[in-house]
C-alpha atoms as a PDB file:
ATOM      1  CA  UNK A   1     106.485  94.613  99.133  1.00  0.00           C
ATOM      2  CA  UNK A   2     102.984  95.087 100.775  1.00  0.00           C
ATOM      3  CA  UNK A   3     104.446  96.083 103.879  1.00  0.00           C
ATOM      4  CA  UNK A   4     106.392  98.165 102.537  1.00  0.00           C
ATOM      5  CA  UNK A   5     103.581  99.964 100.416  1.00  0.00           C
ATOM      6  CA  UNK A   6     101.219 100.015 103.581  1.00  0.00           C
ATOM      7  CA  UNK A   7     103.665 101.844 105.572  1.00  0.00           C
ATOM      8  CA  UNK A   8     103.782 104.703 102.728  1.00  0.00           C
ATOM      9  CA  UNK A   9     100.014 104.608 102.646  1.00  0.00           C
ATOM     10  CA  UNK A  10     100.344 105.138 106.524  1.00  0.00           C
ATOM     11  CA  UNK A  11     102.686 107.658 106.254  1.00  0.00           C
ATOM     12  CA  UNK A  12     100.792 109.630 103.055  1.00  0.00           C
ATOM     13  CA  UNK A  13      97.577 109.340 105.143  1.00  0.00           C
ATOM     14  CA  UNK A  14      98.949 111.042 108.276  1.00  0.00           C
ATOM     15  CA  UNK A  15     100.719 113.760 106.426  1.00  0.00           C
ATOM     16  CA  UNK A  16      97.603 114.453 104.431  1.00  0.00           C
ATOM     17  CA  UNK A  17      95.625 114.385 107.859  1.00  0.00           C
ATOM     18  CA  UNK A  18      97.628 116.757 109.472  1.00  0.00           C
ATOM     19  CA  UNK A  19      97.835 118.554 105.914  1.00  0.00           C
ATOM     20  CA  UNK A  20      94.039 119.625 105.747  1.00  0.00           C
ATOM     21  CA  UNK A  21      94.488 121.666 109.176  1.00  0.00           C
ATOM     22  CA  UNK A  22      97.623 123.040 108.630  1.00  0.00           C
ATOM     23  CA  UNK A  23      97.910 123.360 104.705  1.00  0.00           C
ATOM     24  CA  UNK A  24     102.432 122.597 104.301  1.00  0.00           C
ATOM     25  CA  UNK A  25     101.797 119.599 102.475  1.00  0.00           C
ATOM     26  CA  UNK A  26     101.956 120.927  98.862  1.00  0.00           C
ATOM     27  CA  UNK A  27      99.159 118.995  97.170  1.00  0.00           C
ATOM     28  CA  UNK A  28      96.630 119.693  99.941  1.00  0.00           C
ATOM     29  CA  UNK A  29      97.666 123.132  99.922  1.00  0.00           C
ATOM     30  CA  UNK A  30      97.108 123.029  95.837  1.00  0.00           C
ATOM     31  CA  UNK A  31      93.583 121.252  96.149  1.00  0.00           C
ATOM     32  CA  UNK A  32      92.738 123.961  98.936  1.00  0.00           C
ATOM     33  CA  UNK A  33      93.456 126.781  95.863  1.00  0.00           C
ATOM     34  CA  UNK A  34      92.255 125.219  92.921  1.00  0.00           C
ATOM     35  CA  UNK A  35      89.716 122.874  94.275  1.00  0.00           C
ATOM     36  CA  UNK A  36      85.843 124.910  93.713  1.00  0.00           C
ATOM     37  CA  UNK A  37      83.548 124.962  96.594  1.00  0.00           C
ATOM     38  CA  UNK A  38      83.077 126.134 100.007  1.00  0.00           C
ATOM     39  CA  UNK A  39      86.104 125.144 102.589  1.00  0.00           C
ATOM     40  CA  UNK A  40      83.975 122.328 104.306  1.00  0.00           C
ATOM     41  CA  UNK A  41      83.574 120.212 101.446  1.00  0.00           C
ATOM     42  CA  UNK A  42      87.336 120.915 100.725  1.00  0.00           C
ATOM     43  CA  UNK A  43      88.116 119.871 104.045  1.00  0.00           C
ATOM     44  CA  UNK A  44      85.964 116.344 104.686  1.00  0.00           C
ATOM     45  CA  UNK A  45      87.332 115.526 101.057  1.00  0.00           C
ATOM     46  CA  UNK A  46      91.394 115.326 102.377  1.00  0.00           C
ATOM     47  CA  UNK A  47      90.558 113.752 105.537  1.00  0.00           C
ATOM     48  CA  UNK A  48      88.183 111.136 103.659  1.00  0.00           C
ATOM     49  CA  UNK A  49      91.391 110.822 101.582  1.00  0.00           C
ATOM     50  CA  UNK A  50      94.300 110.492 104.576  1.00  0.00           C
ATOM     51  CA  UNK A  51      91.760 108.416 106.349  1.00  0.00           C
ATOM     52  CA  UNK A  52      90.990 105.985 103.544  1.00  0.00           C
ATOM     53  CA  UNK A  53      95.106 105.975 102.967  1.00  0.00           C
ATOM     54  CA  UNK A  54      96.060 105.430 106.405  1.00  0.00           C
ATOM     55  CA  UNK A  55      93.122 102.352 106.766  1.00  0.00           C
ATOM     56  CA  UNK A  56      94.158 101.042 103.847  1.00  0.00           C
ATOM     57  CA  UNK A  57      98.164 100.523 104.472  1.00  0.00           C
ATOM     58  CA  UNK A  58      97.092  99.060 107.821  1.00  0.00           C
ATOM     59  CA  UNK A  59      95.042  96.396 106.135  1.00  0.00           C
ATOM     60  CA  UNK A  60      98.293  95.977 104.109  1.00  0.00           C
ATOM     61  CA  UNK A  61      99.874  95.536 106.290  1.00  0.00           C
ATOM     62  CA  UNK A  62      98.306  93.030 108.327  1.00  0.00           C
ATOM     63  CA  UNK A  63      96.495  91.120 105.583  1.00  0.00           C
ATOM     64  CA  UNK A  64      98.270  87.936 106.361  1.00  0.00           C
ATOM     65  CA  UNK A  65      96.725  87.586 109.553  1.00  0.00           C
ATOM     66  CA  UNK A  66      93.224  89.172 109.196  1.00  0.00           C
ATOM     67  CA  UNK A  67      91.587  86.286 106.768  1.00  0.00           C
ATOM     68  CA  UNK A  68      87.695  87.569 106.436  1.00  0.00           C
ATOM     69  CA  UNK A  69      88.112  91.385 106.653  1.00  0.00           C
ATOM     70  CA  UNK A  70      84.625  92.867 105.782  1.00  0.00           C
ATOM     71  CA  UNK A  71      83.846  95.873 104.135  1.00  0.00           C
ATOM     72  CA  UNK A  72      82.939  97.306 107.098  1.00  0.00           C
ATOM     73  CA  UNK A  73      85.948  96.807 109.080  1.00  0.00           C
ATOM     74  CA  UNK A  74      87.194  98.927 106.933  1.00  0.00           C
ATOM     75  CA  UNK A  75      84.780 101.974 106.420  1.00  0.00           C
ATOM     76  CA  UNK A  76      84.076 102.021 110.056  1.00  0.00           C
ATOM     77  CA  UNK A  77      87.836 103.764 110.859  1.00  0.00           C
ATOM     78  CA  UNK A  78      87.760 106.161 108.426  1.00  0.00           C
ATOM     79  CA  UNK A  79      84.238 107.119 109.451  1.00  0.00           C
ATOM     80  CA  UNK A  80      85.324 107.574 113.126  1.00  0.00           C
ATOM     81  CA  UNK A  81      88.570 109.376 112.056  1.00  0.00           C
ATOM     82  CA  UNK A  82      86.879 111.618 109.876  1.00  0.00           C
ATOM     83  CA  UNK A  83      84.154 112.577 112.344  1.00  0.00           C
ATOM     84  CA  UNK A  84      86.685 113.051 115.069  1.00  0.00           C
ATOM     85  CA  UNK A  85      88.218 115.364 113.089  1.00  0.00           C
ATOM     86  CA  UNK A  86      85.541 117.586 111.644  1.00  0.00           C
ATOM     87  CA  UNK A  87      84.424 118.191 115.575  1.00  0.00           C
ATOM     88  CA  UNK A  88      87.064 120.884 116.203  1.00  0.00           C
ATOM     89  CA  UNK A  89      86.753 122.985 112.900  1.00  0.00           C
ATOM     90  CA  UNK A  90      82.218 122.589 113.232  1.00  0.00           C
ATOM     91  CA  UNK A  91      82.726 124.053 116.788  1.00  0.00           C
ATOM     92  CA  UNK A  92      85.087 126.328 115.835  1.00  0.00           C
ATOM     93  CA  UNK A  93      82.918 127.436 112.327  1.00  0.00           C
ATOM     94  CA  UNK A  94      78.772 127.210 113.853  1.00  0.00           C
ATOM     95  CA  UNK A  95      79.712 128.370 117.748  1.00  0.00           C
ATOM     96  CA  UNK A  96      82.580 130.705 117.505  1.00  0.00           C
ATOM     97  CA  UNK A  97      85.082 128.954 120.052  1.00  0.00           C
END
């Protein structure tokens, strides 16, 4: 049963990722509406979300055979996935490309 709610996390966490560049997914694309505050914020919120979803199914998912997990092994992904993925939109918003 943990496997099998780790690979929906997966799955929810990927579509959501995708979903905050290309709004389809109908939740993200009702938090983009409703939501108050400037796009930015609106956008590091979802991927904090799909990224924390998508780390958190893989530790489901493998839980049996990592033993001593720290905190840190799992706020370090969703860091780098959420900073990868803010590069594009900063360039895109503060230099124009």
């Amino acid at each position: 049963m943990k496997k099998l709610v780790g690979w929906l996390l997966i799955a929810h966490g990927i579509i959501c990722l995708l979903g905050a560049f290309f709004p389809f997914y109908p939740p993200v694309f009702l938090f983009y509406g409703f939501f108050p505050g400037p796009f930015a914020m609106k956008l590091v919120i979802v991927l904090a979300v799909g990224a924390a979803q998508v780390v958190s199914g893989a530790y489901l998912i493998f839980i049996e055979r990592l033993r001593q997990v720290r905190w840190y092994w799992v706020a370090l992904p969703m860091f780098v996935i959420v900073v990868a993925l803010l590069v594009y939109p900063l360039l895109n918003h503060f230099l124009g490309i």
